[in-house]
Protein backbone atom coordinates (compact mmCIF):
# COMPACT_ATOMS: atom_id res chain seq x y z
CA UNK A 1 -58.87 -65.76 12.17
CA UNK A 2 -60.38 -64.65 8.82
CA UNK A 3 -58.32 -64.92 5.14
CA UNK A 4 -57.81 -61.48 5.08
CA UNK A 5 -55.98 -60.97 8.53
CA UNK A 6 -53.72 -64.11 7.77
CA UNK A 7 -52.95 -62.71 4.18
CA UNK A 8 -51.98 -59.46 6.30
CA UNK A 9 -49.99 -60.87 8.06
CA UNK A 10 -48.20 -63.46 5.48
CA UNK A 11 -47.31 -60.88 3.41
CA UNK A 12 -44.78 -58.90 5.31
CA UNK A 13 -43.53 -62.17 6.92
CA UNK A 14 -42.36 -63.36 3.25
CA UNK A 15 -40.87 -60.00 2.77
CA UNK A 16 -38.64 -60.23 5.28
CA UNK A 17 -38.06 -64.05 5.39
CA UNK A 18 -36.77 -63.66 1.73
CA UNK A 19 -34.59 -60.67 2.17
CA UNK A 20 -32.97 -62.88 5.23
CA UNK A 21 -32.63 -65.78 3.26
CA UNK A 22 -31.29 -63.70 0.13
CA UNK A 23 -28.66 -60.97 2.29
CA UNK A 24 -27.39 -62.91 5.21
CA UNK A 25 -24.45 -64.74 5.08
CA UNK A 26 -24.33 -68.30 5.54
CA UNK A 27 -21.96 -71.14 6.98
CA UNK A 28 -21.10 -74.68 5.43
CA UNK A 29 -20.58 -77.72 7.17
CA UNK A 30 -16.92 -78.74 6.55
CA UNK A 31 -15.92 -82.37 5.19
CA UNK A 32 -13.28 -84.03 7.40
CA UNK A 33 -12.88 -83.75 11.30
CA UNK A 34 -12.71 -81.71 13.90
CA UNK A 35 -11.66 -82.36 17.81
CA UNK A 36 -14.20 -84.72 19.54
CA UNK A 37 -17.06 -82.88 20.88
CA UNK A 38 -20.72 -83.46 21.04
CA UNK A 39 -21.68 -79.85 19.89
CA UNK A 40 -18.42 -79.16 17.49
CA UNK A 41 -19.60 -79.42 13.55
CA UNK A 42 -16.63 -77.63 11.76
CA UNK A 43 -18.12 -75.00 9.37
CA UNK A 44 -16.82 -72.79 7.09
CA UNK A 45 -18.47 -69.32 6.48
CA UNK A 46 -19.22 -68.34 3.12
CA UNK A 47 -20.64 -64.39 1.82
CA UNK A 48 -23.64 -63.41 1.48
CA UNK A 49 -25.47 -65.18 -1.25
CA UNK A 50 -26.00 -61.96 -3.61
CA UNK A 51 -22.14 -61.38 -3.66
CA UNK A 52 -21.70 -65.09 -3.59
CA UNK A 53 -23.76 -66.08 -6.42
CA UNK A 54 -21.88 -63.99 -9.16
CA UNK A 55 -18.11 -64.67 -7.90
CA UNK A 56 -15.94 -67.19 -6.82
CA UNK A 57 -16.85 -67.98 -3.04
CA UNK A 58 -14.45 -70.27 -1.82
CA UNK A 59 -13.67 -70.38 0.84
CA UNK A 60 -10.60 -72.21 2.61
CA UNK A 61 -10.50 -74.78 6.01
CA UNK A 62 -7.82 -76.31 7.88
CA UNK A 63 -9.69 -79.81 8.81
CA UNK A 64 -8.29 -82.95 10.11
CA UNK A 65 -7.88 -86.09 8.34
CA UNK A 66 -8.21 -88.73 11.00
CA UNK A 67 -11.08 -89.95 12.90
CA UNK A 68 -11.20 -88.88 16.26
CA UNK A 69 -8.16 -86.18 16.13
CA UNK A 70 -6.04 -85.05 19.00
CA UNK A 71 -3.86 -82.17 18.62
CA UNK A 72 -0.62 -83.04 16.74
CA UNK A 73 -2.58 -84.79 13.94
CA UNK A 74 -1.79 -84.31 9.97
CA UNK A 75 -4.53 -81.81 9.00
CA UNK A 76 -5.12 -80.45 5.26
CA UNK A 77 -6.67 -77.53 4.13
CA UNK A 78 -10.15 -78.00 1.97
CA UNK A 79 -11.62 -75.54 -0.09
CA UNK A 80 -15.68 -75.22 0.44
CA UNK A 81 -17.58 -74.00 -2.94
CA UNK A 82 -20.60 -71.64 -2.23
CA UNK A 83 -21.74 -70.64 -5.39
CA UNK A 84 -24.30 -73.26 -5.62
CA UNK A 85 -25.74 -72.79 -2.28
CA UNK A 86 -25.90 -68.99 -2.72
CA UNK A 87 -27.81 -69.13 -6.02
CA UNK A 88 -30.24 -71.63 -4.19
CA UNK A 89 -30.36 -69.16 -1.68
CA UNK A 90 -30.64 -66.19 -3.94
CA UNK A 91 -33.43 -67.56 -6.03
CA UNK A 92 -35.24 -68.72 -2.92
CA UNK A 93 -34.90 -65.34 -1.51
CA UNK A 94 -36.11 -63.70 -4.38
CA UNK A 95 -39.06 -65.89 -4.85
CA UNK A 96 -40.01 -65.39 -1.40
CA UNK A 97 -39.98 -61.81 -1.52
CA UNK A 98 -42.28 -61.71 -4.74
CA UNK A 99 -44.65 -63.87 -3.51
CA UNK A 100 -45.01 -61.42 -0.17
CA UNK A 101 -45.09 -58.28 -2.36
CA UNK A 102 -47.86 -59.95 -4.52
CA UNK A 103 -49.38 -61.27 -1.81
CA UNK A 104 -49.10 -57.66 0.28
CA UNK A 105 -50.39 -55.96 -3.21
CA UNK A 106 -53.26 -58.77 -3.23
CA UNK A 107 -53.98 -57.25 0.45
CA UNK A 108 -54.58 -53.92 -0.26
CA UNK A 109 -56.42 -54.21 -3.08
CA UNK A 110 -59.32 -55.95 -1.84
């Protein structure tokens, strides 16, 4: 495969891969417990990083507090910031889709 055809096709695939990264909501592992289960991981789900990056995105979890819960256990609720993850995510995003444009640009001008 020759420079050219892989710079084709990188370009485009950046595009995209940043506007996913920067648009899509995203999901945040909670701290605490959850019932036992091999494929439970209690998340929270936060907005999408361009919204989430310029307001206060946090969002709210009922988790348990003990190891190895069964129903009836004390459980609390824990607030989950975003805003950190969603600039990292916006910036990412960004830089992602500017480096496909220039590489797409770099494409056709050649």
């Amino acid at each position: 495969m020759n420079r050219r055809r892989l710079l084709a096709a990188l370009g485009p695939f950046l595009v995209l891969l940043g506007l996913w990264i920067a648009l899509l909501p995203f999901s945040r592992p909670l701290p605490g417990g959850s019932h036992f289960d091999l494929e439970a991981t209690p998340r929270v789900g936060c907005r999408t990083p361009v919204i989430g990056a310029f307001t206060d995105d946090r969002p709210l979890g009922t988790v348990y507090t003990t190891p190895r819960p069964m129903e009836g256990d004390p459980t609390v609720e824990v607030e989950v910031p975003c805003e950190g993850r969603a600039r990292f995510r916006l910036a990412l995003g960004i830089t992602l889709l500017a480096g496909g444009v220039v590489v797409r640009r770099k494409v056709n001008d050649t």
